[in-house]
N, C-alpha and C. Protein backbone atom coordinates (compact mmCIF):
# COMPACT_ATOMS: atom_id res chain seq x y z
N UNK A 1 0.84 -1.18 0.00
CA UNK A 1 0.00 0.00 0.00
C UNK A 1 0.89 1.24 0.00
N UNK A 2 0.43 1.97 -0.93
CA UNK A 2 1.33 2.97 -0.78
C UNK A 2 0.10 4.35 -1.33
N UNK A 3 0.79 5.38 -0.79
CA UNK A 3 -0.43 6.12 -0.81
C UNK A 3 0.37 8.21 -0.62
N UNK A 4 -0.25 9.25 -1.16
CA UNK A 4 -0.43 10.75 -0.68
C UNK A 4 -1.59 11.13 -0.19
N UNK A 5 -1.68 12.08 0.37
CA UNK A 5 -3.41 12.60 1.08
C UNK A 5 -4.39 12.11 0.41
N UNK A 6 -4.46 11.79 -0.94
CA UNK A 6 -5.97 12.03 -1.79
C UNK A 6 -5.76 10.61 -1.86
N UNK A 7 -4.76 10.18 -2.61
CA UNK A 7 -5.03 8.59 -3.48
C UNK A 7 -4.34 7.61 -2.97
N UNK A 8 -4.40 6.29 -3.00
CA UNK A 8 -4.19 5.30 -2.32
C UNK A 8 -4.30 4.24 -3.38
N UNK A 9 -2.33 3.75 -3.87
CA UNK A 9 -2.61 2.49 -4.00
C UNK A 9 -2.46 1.41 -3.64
N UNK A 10 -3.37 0.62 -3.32
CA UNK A 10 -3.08 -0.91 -2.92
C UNK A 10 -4.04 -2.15 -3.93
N UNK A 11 -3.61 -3.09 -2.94
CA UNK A 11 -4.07 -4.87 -3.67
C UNK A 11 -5.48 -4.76 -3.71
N UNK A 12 -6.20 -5.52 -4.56
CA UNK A 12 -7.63 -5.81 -4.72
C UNK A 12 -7.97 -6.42 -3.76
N UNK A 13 -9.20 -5.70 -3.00
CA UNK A 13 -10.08 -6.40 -2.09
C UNK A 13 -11.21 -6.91 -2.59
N UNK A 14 -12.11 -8.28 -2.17
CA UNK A 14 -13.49 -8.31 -2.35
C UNK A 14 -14.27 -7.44 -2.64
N UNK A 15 -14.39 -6.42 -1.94
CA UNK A 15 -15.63 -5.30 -1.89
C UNK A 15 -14.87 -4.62 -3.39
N UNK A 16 -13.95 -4.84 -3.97
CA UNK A 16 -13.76 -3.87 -5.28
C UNK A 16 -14.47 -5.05 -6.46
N UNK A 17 -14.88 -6.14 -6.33
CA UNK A 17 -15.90 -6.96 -7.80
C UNK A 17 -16.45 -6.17 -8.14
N UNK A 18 -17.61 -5.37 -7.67
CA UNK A 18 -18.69 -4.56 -8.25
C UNK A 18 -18.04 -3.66 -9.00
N UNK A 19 -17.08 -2.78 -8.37
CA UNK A 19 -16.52 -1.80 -9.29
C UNK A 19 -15.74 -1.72 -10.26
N UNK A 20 -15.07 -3.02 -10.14
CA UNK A 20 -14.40 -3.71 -11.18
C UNK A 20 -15.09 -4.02 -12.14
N UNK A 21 -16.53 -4.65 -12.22
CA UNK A 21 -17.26 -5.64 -12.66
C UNK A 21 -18.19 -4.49 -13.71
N UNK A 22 -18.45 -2.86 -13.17
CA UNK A 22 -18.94 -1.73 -14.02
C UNK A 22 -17.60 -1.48 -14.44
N UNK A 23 -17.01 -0.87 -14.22
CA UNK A 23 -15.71 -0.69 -15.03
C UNK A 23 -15.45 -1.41 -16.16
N UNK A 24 -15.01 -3.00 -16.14
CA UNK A 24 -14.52 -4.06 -17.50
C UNK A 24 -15.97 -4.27 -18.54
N UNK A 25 -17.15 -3.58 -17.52
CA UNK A 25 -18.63 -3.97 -18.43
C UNK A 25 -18.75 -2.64 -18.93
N UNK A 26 -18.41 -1.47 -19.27
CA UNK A 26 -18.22 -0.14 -19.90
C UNK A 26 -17.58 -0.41 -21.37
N UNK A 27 -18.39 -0.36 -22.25
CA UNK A 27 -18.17 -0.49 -23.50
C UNK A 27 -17.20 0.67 -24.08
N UNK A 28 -17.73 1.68 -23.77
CA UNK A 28 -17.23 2.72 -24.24
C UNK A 28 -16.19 3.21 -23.50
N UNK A 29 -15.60 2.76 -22.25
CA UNK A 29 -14.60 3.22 -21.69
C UNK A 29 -13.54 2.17 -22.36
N UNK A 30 -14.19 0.72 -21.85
CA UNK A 30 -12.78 -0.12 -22.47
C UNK A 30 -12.51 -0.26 -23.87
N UNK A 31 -13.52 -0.07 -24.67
CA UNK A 31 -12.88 0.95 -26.17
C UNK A 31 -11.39 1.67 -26.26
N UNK A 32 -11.57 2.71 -25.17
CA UNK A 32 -10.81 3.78 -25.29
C UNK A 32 -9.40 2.89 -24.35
N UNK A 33 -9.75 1.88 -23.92
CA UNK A 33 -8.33 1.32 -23.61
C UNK A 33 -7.79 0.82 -24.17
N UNK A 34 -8.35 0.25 -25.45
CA UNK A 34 -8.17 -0.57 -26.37
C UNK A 34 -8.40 -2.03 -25.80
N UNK A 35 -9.11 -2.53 -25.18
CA UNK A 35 -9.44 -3.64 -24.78
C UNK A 35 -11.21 -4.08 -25.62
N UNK A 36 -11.32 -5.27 -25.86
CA UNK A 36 -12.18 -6.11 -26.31
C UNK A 36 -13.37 -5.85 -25.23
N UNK A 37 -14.55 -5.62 -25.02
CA UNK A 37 -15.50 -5.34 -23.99
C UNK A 37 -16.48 -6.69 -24.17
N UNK A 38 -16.71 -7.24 -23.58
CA UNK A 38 -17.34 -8.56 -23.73
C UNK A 38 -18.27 -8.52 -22.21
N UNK A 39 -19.44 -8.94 -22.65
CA UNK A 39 -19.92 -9.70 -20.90
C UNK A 39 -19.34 -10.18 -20.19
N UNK A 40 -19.01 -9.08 -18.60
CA UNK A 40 -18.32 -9.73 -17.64
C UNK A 40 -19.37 -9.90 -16.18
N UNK A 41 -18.89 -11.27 -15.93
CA UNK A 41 -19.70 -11.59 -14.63
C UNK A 41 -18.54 -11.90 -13.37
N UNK A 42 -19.06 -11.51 -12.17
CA UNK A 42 -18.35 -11.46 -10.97
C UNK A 42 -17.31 -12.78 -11.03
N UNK A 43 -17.54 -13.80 -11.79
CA UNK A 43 -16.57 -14.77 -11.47
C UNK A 43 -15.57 -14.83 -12.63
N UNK A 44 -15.96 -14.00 -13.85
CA UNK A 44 -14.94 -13.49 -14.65
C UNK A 44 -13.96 -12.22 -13.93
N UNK A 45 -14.59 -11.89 -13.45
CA UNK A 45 -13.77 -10.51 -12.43
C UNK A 45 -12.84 -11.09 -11.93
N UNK A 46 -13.21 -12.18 -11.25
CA UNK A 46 -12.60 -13.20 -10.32
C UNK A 46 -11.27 -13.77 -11.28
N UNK A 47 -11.32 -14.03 -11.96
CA UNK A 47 -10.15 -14.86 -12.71
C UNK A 47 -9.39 -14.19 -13.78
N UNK A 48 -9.88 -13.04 -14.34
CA UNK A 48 -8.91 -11.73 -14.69
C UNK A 48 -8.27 -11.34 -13.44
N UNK A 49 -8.58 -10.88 -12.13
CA UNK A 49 -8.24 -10.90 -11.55
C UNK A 49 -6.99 -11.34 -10.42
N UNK A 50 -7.68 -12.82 -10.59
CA UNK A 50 -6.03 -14.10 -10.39
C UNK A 50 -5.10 -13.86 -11.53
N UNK A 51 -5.52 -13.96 -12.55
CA UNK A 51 -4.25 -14.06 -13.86
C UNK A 51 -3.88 -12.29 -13.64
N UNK A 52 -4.45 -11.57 -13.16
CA UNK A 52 -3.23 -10.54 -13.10
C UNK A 52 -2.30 -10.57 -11.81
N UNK A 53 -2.85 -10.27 -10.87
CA UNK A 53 -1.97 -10.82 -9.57
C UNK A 53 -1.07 -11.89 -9.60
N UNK A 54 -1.24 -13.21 -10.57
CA UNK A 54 0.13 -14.23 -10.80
C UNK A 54 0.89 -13.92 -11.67
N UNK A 55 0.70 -13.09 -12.47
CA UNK A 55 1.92 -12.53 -13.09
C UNK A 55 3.10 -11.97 -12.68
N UNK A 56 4.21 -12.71 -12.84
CA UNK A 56 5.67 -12.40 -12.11
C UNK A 56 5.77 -11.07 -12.71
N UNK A 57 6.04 -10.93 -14.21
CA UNK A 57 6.17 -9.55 -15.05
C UNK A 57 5.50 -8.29 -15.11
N UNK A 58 4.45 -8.19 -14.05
CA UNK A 58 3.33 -7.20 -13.68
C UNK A 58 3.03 -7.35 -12.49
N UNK A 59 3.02 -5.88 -12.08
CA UNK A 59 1.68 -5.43 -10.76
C UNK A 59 0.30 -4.87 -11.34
N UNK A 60 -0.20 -4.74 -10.36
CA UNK A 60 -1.61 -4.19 -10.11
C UNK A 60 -1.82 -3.89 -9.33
N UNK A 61 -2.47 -2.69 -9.02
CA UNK A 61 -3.16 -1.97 -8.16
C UNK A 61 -4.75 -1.39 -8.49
N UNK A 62 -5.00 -1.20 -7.30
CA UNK A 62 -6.56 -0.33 -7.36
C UNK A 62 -5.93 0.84 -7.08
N UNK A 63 -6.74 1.87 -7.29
CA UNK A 63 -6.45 3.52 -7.17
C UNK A 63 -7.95 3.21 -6.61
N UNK A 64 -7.74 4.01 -5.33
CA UNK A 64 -8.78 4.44 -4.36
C UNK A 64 -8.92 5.71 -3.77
N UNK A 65 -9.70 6.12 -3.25
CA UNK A 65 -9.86 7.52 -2.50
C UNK A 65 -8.80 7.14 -0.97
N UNK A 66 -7.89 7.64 -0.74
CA UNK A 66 -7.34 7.62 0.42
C UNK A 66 -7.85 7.71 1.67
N UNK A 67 -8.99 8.48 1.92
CA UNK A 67 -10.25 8.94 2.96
C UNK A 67 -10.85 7.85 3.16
N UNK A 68 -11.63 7.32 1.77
CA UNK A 68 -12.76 6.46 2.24
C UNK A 68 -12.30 5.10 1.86
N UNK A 69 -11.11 4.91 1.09
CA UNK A 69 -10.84 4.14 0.55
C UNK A 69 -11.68 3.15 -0.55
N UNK A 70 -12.52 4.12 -1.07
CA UNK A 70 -13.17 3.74 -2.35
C UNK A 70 -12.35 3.73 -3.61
N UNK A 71 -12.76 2.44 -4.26
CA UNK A 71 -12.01 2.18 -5.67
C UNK A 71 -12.12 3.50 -6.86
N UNK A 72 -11.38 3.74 -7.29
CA UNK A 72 -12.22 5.23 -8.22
C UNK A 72 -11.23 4.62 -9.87
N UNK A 73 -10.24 3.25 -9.82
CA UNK A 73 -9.67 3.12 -10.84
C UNK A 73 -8.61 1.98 -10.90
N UNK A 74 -7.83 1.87 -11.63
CA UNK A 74 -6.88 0.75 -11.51
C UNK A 74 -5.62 0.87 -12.28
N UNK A 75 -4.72 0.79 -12.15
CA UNK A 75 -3.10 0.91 -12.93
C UNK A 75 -2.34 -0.37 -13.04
N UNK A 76 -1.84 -0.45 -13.81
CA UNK A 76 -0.52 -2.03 -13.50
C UNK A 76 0.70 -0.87 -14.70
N UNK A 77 1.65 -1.96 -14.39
CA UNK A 77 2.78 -2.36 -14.92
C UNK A 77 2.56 -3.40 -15.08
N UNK A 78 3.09 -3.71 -16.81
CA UNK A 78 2.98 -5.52 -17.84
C UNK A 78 3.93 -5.60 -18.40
N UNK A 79 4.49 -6.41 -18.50
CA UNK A 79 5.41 -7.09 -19.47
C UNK A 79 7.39 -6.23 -18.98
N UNK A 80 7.09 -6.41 -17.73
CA UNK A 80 8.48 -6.12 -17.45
C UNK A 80 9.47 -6.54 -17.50
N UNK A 81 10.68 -6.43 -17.83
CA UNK A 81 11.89 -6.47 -18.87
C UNK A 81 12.71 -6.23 -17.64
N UNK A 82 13.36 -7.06 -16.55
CA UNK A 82 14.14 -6.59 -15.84
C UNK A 82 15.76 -6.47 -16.67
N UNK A 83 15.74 -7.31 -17.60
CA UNK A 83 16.90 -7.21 -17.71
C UNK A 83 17.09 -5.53 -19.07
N UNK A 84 16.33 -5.43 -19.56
CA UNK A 84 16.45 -3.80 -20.01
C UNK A 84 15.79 -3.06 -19.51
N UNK A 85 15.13 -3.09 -18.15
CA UNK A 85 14.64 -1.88 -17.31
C UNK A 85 13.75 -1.40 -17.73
N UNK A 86 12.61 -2.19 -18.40
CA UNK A 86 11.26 -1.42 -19.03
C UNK A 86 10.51 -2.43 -18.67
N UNK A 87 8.96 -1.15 -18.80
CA UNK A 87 7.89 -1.89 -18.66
C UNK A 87 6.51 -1.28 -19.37
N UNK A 88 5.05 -1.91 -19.30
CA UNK A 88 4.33 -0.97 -20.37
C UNK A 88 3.48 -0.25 -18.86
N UNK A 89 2.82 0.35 -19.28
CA UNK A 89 1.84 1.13 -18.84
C UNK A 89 0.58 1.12 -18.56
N UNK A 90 -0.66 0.59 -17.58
CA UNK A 90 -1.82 0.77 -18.01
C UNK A 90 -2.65 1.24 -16.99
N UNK A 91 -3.15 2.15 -17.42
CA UNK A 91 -4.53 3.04 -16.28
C UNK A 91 -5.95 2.82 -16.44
N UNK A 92 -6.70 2.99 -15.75
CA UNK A 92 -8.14 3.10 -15.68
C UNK A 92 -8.42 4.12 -14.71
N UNK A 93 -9.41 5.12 -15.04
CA UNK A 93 -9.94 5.99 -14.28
C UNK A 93 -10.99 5.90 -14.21
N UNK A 94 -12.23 5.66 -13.46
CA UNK A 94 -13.93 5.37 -14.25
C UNK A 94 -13.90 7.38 -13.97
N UNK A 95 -14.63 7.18 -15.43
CA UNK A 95 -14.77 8.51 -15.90
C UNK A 95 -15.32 9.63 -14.93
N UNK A 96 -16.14 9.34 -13.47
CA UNK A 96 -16.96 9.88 -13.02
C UNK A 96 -15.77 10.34 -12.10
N UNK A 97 -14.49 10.16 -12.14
CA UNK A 97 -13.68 10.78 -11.10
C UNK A 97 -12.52 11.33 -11.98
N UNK A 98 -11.96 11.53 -13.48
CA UNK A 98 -11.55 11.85 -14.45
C UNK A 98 -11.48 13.39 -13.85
N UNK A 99 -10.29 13.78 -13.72
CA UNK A 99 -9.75 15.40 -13.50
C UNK A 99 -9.62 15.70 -12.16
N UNK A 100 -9.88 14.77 -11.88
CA UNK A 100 -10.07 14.97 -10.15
C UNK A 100 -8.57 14.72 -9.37
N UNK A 101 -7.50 14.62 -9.91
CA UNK A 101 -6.08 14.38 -9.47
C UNK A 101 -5.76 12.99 -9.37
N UNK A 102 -6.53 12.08 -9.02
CA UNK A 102 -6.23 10.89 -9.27
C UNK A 102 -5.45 9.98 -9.69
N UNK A 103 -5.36 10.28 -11.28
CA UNK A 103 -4.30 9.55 -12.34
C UNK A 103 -2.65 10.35 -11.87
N UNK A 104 -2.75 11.44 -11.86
CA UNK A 104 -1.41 11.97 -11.56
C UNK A 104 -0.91 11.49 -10.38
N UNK A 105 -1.86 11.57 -9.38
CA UNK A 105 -1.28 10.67 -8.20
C UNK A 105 -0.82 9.47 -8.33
N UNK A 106 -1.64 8.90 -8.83
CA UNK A 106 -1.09 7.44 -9.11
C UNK A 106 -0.20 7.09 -10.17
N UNK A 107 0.14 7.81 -10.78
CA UNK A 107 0.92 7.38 -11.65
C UNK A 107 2.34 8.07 -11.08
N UNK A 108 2.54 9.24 -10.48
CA UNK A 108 4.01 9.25 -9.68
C UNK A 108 3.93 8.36 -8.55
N UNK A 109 2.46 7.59 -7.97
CA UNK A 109 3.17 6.52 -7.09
C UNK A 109 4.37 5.22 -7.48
N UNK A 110 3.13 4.72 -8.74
CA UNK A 110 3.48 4.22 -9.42
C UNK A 110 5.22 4.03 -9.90
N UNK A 111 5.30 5.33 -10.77
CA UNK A 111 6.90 5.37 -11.20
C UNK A 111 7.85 5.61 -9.92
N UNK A 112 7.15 5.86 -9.01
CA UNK A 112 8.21 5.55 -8.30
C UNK A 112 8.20 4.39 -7.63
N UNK A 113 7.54 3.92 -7.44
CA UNK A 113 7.08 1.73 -6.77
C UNK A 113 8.24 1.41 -7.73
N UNK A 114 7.74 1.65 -9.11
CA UNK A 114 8.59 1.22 -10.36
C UNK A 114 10.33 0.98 -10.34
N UNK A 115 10.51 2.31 -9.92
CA UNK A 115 12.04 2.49 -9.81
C UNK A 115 12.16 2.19 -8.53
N UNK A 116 12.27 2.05 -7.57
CA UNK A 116 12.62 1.96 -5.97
C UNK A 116 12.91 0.03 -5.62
N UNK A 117 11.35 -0.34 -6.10
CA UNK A 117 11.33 -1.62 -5.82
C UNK A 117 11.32 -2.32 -7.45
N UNK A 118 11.66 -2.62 -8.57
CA UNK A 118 12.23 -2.80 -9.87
C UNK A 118 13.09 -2.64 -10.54
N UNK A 119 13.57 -1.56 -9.71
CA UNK A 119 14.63 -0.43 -10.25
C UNK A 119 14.26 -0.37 -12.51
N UNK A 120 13.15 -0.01 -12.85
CA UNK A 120 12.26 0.45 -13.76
C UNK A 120 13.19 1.35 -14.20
N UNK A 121 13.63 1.61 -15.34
CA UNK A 121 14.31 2.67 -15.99
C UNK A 121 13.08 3.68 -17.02
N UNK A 122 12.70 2.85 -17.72
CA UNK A 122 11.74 3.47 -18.54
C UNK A 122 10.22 2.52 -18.72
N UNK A 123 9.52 3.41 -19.03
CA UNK A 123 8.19 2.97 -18.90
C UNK A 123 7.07 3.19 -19.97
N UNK A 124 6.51 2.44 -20.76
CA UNK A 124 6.02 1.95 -22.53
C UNK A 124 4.80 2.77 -21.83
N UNK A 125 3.81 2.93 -22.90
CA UNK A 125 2.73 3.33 -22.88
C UNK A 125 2.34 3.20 -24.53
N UNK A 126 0.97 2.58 -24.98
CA UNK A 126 0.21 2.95 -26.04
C UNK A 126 -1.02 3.85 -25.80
N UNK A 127 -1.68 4.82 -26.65
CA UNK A 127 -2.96 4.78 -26.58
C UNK A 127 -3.52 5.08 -28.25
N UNK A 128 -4.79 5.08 -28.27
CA UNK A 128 -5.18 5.41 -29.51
C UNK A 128 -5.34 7.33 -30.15
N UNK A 129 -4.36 7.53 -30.89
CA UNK A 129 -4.15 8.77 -31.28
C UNK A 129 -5.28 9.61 -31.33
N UNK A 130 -6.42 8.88 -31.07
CA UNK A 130 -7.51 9.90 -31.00
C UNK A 130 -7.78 10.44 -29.88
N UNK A 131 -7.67 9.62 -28.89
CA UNK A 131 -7.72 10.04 -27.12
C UNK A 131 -7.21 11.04 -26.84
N UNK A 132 -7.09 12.43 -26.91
CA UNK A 132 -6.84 13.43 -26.92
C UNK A 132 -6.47 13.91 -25.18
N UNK A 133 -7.91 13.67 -24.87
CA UNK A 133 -7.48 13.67 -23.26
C UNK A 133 -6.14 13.04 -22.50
N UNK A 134 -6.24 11.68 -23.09
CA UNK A 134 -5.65 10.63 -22.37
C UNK A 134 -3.98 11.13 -22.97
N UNK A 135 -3.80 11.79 -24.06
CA UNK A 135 -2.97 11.97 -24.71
C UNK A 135 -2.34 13.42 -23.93
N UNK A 136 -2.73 14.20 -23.63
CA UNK A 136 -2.83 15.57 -23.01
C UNK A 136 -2.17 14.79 -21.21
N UNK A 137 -3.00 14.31 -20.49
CA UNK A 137 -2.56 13.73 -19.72
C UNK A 137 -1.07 13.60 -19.18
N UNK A 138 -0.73 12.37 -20.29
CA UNK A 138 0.47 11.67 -20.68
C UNK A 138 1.44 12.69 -20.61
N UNK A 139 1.46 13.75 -21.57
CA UNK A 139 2.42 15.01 -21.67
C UNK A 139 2.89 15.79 -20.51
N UNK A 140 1.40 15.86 -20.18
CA UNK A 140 1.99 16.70 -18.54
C UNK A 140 2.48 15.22 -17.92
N UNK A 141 2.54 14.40 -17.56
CA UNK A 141 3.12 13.67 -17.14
C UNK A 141 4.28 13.15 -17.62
N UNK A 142 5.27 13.98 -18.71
CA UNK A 142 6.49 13.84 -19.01
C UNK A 142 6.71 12.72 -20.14
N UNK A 143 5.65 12.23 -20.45
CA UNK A 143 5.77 11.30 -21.53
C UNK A 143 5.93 11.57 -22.95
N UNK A 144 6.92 11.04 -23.50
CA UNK A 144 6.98 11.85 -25.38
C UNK A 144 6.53 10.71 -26.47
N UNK A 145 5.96 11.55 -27.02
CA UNK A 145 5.89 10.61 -28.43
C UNK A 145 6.66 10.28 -29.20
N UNK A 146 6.68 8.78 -29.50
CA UNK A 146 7.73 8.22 -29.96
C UNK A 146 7.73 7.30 -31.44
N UNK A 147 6.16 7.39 -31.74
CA UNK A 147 5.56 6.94 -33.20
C UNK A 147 4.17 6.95 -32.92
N UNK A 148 3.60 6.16 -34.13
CA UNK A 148 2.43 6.17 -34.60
C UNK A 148 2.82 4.40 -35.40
N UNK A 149 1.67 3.53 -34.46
CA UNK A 149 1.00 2.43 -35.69
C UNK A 149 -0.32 3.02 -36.23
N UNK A 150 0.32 3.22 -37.49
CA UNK A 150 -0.84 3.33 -38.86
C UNK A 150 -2.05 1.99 -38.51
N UNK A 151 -2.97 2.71 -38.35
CA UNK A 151 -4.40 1.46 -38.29
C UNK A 151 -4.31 0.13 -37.82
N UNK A 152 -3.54 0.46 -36.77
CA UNK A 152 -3.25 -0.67 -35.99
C UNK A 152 -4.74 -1.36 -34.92
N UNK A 153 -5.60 -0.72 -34.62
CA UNK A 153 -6.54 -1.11 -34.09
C UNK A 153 -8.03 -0.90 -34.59
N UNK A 154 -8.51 -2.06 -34.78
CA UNK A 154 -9.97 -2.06 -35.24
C UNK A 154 -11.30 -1.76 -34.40
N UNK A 155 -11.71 -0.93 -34.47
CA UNK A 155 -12.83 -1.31 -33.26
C UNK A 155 -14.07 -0.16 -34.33
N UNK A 156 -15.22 -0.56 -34.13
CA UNK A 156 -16.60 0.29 -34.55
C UNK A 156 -16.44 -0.12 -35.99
N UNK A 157 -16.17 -0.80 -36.42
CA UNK A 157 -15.75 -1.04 -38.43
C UNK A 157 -14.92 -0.25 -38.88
N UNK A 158 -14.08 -0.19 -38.35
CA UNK A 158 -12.80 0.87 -38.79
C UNK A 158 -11.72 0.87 -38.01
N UNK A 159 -9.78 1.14 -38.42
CA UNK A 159 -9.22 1.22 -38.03
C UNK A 159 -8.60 2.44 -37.67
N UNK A 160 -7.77 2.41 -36.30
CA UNK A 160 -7.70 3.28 -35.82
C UNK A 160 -6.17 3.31 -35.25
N UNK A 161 -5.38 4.62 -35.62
CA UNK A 161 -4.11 4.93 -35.25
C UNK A 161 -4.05 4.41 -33.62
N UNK A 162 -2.39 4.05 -33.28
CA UNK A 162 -2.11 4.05 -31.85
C UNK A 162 -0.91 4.78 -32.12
N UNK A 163 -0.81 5.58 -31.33
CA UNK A 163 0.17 6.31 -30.40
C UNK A 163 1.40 5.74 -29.57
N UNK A 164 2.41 5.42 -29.81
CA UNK A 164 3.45 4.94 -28.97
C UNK A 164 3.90 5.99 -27.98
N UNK A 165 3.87 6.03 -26.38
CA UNK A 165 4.63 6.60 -25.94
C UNK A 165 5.70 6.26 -24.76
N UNK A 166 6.51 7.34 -24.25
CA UNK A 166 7.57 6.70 -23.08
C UNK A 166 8.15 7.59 -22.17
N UNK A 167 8.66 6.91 -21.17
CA UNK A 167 9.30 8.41 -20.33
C UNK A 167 10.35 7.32 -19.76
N UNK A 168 11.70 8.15 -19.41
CA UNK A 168 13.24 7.79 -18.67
C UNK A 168 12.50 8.02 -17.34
N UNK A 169 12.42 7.22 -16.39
CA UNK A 169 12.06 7.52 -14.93
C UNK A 169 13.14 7.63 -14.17
């Protein structure tokens, strides 16, 4: 658990299924993650869940309100590379707490969990070049662009640019 005044990250508890369970069932949010949105039921929660927590090459966390300790989102590090000091990137914010400081919090918890206990040099990120927000974000958070896959992702009958990005932590 690691945590500043507002945000708090730690391990998945029970009481986070439900919020997990609206979150991965948001069509239009997990769009914008680039994830597949499919019917999820509490015991699919359950076993996305295990398969992320057994992953040697990734963490996970919930992003919670520090106060009440309500879930408001979720972050990992995937596919870590100890031996070249990288790793990728991934956030969730449920939209209804979006601007609210949150992601910035958690994501300098984060890079620093990263480097301290990984010793993390640099840190991957994709998103889809249209995400403007999510893209805006990223910047103030020191991240540069580093390409573009041409129509690399399909989603709505059409393909859609991704964005490569990265930051030296």
């Amino acid at each position: 658990m690691i945590q500043t005044d507002k945000t708090l990250l730690r391990s998945p508890m029970p009481e986070d299924r439900e919020f997990l369970l609206t979150t991965r069932n948001n069509i239009t949010l997990q769009a914008m993650l680039m994830t597949r949105a499919r019917p999820n039921t509490i015991s699919k929660i359950d076993f996305w869940l295990k398969q992320k927590l057994s992953d040697e090459y990734a963490v996970f966390f919930i992003i919670a309100d520090a106060t009440c300790n309500f879930p408001v989102g979720f972050i990992q590090l995937v596919n870590m590379d100890f031996i070249n000091r990288k790793c990728e990137l991934g956030i969730c914010i449920d939209e209804q707490y979006h601007g609210k400081g949150y992601a910035v919090d958690a994501l300098n918890l984060l890079e620093a969990y990263a480097k301290e206990v990984f010793n993390i040099h640099k840190i991957l990120l994709s998103v889809l070049a249209k995400n403007n927000r999510a893209i805006q974000f990223y910047e103030k958070m020191m991240y540069r662009s580093v390409g573009i896959l041409e129509e690399n992702f399909y989603m709505n009958n059409e393909f859609h640019n991704v964005l490569l990005m990265e930051k030296i932590i």
